[in-house]
C-alpha atoms as a PDB file:
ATOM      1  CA  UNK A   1      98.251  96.852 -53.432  1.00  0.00           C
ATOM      2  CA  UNK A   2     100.883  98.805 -51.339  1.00  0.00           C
ATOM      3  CA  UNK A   3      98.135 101.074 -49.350  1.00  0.00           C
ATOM      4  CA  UNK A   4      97.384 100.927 -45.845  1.00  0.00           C
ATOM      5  CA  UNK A   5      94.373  99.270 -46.806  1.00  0.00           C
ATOM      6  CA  UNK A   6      96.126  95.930 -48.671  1.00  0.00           C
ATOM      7  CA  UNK A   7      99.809  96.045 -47.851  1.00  0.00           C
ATOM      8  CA  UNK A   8      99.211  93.673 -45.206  1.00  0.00           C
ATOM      9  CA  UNK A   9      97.575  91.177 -47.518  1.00  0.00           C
ATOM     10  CA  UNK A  10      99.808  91.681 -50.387  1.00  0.00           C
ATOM     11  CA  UNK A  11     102.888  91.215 -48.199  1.00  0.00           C
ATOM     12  CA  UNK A  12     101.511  87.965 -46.403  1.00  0.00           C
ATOM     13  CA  UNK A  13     100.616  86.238 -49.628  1.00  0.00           C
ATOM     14  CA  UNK A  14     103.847  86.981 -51.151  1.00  0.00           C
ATOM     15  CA  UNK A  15     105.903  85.586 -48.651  1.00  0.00           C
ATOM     16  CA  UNK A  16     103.403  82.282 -48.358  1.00  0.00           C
ATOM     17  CA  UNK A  17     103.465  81.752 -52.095  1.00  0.00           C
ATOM     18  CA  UNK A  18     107.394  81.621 -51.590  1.00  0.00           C
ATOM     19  CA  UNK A  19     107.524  79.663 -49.055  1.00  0.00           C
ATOM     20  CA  UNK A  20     105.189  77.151 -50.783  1.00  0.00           C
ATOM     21  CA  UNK A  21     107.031  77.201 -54.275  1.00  0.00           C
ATOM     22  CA  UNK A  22     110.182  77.187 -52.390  1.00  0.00           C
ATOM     23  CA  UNK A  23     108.995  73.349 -51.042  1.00  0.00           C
ATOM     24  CA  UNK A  24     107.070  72.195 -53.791  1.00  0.00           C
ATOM     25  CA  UNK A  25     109.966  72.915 -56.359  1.00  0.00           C
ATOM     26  CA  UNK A  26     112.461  71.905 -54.167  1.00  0.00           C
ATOM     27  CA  UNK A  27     110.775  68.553 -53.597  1.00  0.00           C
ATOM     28  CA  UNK A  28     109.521  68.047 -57.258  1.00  0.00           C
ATOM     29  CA  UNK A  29     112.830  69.065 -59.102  1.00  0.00           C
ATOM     30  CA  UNK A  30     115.215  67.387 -56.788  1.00  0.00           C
ATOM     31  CA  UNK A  31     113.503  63.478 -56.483  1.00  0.00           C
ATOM     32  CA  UNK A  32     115.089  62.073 -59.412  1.00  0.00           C
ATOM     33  CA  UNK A  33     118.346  62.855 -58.934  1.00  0.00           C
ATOM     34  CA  UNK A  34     118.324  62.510 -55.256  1.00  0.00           C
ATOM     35  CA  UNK A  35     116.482  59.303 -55.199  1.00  0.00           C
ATOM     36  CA  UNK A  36     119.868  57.924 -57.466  1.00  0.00           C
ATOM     37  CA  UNK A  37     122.282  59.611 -55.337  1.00  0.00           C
ATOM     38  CA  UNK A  38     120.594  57.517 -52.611  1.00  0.00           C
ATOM     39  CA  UNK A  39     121.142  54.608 -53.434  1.00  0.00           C
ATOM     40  CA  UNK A  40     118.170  53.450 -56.581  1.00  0.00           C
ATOM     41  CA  UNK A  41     118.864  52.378 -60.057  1.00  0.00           C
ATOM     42  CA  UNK A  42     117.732  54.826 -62.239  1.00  0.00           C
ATOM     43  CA  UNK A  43     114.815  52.673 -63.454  1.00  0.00           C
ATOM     44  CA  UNK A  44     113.858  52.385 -59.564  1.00  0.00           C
ATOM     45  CA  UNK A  45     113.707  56.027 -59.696  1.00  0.00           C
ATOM     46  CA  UNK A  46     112.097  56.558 -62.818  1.00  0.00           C
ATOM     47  CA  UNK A  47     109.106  54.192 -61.717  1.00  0.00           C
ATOM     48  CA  UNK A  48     108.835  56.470 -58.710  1.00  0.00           C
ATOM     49  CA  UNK A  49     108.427  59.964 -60.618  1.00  0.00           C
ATOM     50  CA  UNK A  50     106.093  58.092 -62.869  1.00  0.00           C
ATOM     51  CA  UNK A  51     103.875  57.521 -60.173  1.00  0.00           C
ATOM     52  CA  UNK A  52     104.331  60.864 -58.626  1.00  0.00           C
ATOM     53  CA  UNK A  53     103.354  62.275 -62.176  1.00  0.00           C
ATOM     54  CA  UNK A  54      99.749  60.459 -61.612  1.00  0.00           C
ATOM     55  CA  UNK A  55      98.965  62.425 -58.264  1.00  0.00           C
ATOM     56  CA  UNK A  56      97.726  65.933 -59.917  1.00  0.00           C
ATOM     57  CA  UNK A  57      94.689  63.792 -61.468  1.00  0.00           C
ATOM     58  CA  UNK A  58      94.040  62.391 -58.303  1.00  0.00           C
ATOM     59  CA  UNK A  59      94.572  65.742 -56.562  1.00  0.00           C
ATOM     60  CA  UNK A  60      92.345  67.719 -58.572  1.00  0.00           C
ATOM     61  CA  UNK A  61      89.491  65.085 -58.126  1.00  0.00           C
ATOM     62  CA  UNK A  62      90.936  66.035 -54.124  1.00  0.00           C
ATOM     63  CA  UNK A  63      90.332  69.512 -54.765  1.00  0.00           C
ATOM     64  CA  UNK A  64      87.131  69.211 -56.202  1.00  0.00           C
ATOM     65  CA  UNK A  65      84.282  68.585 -52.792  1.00  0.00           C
ATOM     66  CA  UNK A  66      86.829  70.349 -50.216  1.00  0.00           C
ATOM     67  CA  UNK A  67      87.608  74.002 -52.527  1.00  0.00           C
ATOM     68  CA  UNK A  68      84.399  75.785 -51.944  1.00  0.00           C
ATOM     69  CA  UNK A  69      83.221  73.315 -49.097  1.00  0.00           C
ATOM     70  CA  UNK A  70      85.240  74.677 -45.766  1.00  0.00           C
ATOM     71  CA  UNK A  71      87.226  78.321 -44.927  1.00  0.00           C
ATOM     72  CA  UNK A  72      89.749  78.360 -47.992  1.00  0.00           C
ATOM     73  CA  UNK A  73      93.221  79.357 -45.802  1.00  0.00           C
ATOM     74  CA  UNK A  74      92.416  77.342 -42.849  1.00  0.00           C
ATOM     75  CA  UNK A  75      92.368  74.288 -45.921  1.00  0.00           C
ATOM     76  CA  UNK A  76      95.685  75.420 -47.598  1.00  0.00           C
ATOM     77  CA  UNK A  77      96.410  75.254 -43.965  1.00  0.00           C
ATOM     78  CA  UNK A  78      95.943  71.394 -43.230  1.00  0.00           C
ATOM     79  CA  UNK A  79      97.293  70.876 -46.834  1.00  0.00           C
ATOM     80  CA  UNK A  80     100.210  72.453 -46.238  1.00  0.00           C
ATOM     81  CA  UNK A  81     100.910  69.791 -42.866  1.00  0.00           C
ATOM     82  CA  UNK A  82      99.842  66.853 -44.825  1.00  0.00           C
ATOM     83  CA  UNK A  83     102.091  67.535 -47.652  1.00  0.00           C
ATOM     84  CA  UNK A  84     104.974  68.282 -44.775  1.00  0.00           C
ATOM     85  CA  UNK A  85     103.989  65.359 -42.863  1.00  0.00           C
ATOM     86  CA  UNK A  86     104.486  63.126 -45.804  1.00  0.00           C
ATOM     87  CA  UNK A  87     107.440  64.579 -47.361  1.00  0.00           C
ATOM     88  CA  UNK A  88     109.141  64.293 -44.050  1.00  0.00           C
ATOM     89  CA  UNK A  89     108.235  60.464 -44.282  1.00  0.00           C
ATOM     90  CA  UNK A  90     109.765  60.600 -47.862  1.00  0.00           C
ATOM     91  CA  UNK A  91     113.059  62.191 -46.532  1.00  0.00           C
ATOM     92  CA  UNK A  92     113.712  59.756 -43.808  1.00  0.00           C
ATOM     93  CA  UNK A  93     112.109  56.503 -45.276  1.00  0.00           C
ATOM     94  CA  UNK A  94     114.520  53.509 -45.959  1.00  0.00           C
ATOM     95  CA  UNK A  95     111.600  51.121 -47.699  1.00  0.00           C
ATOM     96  CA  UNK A  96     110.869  51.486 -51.075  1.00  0.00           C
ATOM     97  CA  UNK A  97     107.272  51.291 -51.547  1.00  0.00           C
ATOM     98  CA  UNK A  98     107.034  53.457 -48.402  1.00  0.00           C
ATOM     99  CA  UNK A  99     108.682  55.852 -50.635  1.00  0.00           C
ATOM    100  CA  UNK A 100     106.389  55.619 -53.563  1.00  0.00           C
ATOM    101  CA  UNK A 101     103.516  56.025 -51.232  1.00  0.00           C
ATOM    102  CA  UNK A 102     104.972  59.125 -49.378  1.00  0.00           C
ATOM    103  CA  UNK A 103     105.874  60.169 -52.522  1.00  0.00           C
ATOM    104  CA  UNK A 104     102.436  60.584 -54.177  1.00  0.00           C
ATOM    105  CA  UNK A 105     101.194  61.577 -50.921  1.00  0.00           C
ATOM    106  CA  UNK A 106     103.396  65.057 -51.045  1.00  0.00           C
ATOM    107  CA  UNK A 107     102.556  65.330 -54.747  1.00  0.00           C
ATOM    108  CA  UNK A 108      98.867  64.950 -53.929  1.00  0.00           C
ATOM    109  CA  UNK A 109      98.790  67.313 -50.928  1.00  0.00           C
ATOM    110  CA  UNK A 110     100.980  70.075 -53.133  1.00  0.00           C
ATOM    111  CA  UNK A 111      98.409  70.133 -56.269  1.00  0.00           C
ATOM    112  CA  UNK A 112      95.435  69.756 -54.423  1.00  0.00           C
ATOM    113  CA  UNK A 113      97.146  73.352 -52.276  1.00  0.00           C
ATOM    114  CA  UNK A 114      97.835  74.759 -55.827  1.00  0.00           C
ATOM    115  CA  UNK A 115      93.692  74.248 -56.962  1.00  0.00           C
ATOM    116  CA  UNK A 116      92.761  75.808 -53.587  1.00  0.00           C
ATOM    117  CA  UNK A 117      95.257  78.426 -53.254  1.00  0.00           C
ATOM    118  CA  UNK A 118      94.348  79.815 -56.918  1.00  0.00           C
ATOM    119  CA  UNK A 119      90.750  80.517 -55.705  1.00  0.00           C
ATOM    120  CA  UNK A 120      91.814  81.932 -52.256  1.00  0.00           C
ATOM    121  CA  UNK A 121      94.349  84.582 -53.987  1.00  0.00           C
ATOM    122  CA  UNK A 122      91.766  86.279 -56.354  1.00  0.00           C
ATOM    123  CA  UNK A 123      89.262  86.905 -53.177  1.00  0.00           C
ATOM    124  CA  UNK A 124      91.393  88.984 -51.091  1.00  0.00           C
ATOM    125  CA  UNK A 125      91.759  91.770 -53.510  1.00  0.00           C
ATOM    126  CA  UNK A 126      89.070  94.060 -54.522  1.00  0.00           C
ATOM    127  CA  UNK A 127      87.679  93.463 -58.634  1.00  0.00           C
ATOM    128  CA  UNK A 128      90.049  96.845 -59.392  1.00  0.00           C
ATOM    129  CA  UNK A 129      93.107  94.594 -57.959  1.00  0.00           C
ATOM    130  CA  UNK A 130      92.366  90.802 -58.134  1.00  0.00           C
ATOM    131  CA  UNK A 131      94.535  90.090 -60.802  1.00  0.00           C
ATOM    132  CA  UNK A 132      97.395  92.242 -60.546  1.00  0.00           C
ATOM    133  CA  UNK A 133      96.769  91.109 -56.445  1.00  0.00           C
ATOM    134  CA  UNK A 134      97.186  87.285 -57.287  1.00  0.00           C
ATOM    135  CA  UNK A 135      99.660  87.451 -59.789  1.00  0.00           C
ATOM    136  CA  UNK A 136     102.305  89.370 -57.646  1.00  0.00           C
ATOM    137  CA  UNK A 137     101.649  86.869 -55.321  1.00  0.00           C
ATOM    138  CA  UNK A 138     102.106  84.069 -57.364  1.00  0.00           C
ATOM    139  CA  UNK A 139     104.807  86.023 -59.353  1.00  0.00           C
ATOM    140  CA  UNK A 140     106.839  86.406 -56.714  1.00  0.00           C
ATOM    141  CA  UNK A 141     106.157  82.646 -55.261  1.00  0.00           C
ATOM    142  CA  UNK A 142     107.769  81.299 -58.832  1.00  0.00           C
ATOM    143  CA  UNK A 143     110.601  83.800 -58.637  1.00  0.00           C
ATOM    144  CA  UNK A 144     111.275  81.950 -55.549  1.00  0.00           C
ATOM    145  CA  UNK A 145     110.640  78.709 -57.181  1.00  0.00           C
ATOM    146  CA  UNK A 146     113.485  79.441 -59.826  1.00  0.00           C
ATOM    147  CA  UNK A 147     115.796  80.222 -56.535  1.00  0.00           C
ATOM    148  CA  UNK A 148     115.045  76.925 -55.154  1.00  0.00           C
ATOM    149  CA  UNK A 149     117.426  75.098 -57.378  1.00  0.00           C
ATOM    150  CA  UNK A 150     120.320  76.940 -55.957  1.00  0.00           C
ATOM    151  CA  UNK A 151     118.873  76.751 -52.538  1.00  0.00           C
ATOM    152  CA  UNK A 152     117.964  73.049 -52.956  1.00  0.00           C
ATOM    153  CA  UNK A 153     121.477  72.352 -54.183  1.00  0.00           C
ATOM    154  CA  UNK A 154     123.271  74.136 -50.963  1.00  0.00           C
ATOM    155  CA  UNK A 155     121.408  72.051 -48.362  1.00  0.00           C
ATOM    156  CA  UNK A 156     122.155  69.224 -50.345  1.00  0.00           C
ATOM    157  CA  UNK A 157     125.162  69.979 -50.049  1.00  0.00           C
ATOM    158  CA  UNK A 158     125.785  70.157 -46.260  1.00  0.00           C
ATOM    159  CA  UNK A 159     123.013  67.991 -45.050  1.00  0.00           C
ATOM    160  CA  UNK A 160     122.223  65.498 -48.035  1.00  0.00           C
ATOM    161  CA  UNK A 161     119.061  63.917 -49.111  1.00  0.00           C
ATOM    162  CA  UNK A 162     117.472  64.028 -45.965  1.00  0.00           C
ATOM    163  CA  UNK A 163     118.418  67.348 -45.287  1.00  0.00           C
ATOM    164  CA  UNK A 164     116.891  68.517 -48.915  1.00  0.00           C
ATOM    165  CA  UNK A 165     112.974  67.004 -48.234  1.00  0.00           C
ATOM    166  CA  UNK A 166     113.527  68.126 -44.411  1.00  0.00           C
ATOM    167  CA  UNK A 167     113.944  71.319 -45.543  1.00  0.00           C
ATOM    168  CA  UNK A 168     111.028  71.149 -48.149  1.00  0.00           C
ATOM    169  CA  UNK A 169     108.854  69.995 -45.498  1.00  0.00           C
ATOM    170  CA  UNK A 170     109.737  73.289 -43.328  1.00  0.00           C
ATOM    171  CA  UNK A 171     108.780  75.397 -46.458  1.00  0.00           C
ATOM    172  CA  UNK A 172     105.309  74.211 -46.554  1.00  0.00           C
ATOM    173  CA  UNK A 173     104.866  73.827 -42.982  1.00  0.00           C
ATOM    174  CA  UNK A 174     105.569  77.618 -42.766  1.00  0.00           C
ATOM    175  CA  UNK A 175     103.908  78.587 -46.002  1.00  0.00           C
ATOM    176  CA  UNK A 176     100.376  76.929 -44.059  1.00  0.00           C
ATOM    177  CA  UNK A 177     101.159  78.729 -41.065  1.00  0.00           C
ATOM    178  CA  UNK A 178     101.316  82.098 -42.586  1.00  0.00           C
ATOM    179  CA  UNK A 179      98.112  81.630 -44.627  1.00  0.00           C
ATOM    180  CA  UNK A 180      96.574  80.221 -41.655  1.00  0.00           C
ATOM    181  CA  UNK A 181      97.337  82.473 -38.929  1.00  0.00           C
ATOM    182  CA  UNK A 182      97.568  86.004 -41.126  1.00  0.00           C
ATOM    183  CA  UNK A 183      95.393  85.055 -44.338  1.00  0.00           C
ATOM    184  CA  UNK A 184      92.149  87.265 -44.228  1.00  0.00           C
ATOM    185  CA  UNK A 185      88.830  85.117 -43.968  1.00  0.00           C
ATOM    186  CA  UNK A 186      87.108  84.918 -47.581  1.00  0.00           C
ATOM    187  CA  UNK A 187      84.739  82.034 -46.305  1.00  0.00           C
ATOM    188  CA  UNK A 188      80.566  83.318 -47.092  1.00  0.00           C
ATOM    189  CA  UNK A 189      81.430  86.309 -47.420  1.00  0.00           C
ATOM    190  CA  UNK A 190      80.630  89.080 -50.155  1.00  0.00           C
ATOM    191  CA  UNK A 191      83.801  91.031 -51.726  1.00  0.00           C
ATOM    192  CA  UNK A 192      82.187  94.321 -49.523  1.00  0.00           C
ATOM    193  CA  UNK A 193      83.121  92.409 -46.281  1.00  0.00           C
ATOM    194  CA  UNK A 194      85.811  90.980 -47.646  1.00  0.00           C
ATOM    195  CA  UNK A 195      87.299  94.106 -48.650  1.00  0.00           C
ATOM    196  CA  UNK A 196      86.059  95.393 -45.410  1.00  0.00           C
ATOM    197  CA  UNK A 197      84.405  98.422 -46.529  1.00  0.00           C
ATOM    198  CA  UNK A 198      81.346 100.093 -46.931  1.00  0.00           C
ATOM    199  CA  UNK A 199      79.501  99.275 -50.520  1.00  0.00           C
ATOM    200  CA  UNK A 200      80.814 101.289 -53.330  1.00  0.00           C
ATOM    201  CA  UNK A 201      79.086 103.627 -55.338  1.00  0.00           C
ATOM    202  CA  UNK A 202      77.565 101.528 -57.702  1.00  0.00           C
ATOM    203  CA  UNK A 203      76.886  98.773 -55.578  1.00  0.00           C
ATOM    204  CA  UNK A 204      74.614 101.260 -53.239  1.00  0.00           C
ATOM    205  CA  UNK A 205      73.322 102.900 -56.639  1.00  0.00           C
ATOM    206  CA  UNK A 206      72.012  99.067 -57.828  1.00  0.00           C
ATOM    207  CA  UNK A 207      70.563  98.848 -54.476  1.00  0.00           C
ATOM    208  CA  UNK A 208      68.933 102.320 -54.392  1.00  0.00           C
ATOM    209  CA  UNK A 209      67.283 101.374 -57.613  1.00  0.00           C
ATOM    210  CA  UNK A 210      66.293  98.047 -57.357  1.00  0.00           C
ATOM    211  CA  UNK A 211      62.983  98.095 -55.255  1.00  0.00           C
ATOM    212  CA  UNK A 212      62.085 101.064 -57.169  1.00  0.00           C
ATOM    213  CA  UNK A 213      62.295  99.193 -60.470  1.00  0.00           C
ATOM    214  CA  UNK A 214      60.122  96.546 -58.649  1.00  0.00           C
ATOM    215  CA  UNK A 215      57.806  98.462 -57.878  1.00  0.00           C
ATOM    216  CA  UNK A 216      57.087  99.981 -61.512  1.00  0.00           C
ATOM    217  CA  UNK A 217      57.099  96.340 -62.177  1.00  0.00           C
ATOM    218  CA  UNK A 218      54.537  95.624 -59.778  1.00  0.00           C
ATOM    219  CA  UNK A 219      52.547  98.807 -60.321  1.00  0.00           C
ATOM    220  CA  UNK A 220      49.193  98.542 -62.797  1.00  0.00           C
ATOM    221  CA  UNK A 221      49.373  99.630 -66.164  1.00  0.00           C
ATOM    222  CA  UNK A 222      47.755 103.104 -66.335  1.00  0.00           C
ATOM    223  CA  UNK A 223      44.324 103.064 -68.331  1.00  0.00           C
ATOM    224  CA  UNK A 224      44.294 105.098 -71.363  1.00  0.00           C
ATOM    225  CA  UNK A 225      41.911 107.991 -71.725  1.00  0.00           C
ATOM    226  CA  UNK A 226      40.187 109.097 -74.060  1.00  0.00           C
ATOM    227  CA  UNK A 227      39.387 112.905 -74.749  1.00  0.00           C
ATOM    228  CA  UNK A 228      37.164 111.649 -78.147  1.00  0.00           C
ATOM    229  CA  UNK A 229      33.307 110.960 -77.046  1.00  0.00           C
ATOM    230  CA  UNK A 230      32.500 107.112 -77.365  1.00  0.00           C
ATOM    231  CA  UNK A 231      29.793 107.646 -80.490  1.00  0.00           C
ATOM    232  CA  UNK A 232      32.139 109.195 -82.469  1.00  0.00           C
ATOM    233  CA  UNK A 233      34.988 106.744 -82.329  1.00  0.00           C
ATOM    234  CA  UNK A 234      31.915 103.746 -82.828  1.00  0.00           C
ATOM    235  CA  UNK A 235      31.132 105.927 -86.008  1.00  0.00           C
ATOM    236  CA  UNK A 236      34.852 106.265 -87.360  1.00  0.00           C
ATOM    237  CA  UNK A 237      34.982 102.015 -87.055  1.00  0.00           C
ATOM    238  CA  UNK A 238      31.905 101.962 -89.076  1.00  0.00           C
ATOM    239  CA  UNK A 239      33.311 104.206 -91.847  1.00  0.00           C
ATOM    240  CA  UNK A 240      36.835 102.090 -91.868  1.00  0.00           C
ATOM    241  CA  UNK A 241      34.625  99.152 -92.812  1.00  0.00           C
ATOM    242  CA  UNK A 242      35.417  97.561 -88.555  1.00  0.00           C
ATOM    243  CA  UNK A 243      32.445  96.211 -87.078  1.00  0.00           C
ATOM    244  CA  UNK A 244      31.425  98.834 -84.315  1.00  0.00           C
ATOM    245  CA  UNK A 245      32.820  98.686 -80.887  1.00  0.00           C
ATOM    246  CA  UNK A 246      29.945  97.940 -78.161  1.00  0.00           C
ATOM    247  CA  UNK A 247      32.770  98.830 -75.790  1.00  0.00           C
ATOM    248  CA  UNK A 248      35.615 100.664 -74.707  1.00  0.00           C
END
């Protein structure tokens, strides 16, 4: 994953996964408690992270016409903005159902991300590397995740509850941009382009074989011959009790 030939991959898909995790986690484990420290009753707040909890279902029905319908890290792409855009409108809104909507907005746009960004990983890795490929990226995107409590928790600190969803917001905005501008093309194309090699070995072998096999499919069966004369093989059916063969 470290070769000449994927290091650039590897490394760009590390450091979007962390960026990503690092804004979705900081968003998602932070709203309760900043939503009190705001100013809400805790039941206020609690009937907001309910309905935040009801965006993945709507998010995967999101996910489901736009995954395999347009170039899969130009999508993670606009996903990442929309979920920026809208928790930027959660960090700096002072109406409350303003907040609920902005609020399932950014969970939408994250978990709709997360379906798409699961099938982008896998395709930039050859079938040797795909999962070891996408799991360091994603491994190393919820390392990050686990640091963004103490991160989360130090801009809170200096710049408050605006400050913490601002900062969210940059995460993903940067997490897009780097899978965006860097992320290798996977869109209709086979894993040979992909990878951006020649055909291996046994792809070329398949292919070597194929219209061959085809063509022994194709090809008439072979008559059988004979080297016993006709009027003795008539007389052998007569003697096995078999009516007589007129013909061959």
């Amino acid at each position: 994953m470290f070769t000449a030939r994927y290091r650039r991959r590897t490394v760009v898909l590390c450091v979007a996964m962390t960026f990503f995790l690092l804004g979705y986690y900081g968003f998602n484990n932070w709203v309760p408690t900043l939503l009190v420290d705001r100013g809400l009753t805790i039941s206020a707040a609690l009937t907001v992270t309910t309905v935040l909890s009801a965006s993945p279902l709507a998010a995967t029905l999101l996910a489901l016409p736009i995954t395999d319908r347009w170039e899969r890290k130009r999508t993670c792409m606009v996903l990442c903005m929309l979920a920026a855009a809208a928790v930027t409108a959660f960090a700096y809104t002072h109406n409350y159902a303003t907040l609920v909507v902005s609020g399932f907005l950014t969970q939408l746009f994250f978990v709709t991300t997360f379906q798409v960004l699961y099938a982008y990983l896998p395709e930039n890795f050859p079938t040797a590397l795909r999962g070891s490929g996408a799991g360091l990226a994603n491994g190393v995107g919820r390392a990050a995740g686990i640091a963004s409590g103490f991160i989360t928790a130090a801009i809170v600190t200096v710049l408050g509850f605006a400050g913490a969803f601002g900062a969210a917001a940059l995460f993903s905005t940067l997490a897009g941009l780097i899978i965006g501008t860097f992320g290798a093309n996977t869109h209709d194309r086979n894993l040979d382009d992909v990878d951006g090699h020649q055909q291996s070995a046994v792809a070329k072998s398949s292919a070597a074989s194929e219209p061959r096999t085809l063509e022994r499919a194709a090809a008439p069966a072979t008559p059988q011959h004979y080297s016993e004369p006709l009027d003795a093989r008539r007389g052998r059916a007569s003697d096995l009790g078999g009516p007589p063969r007129g013909t061959d």
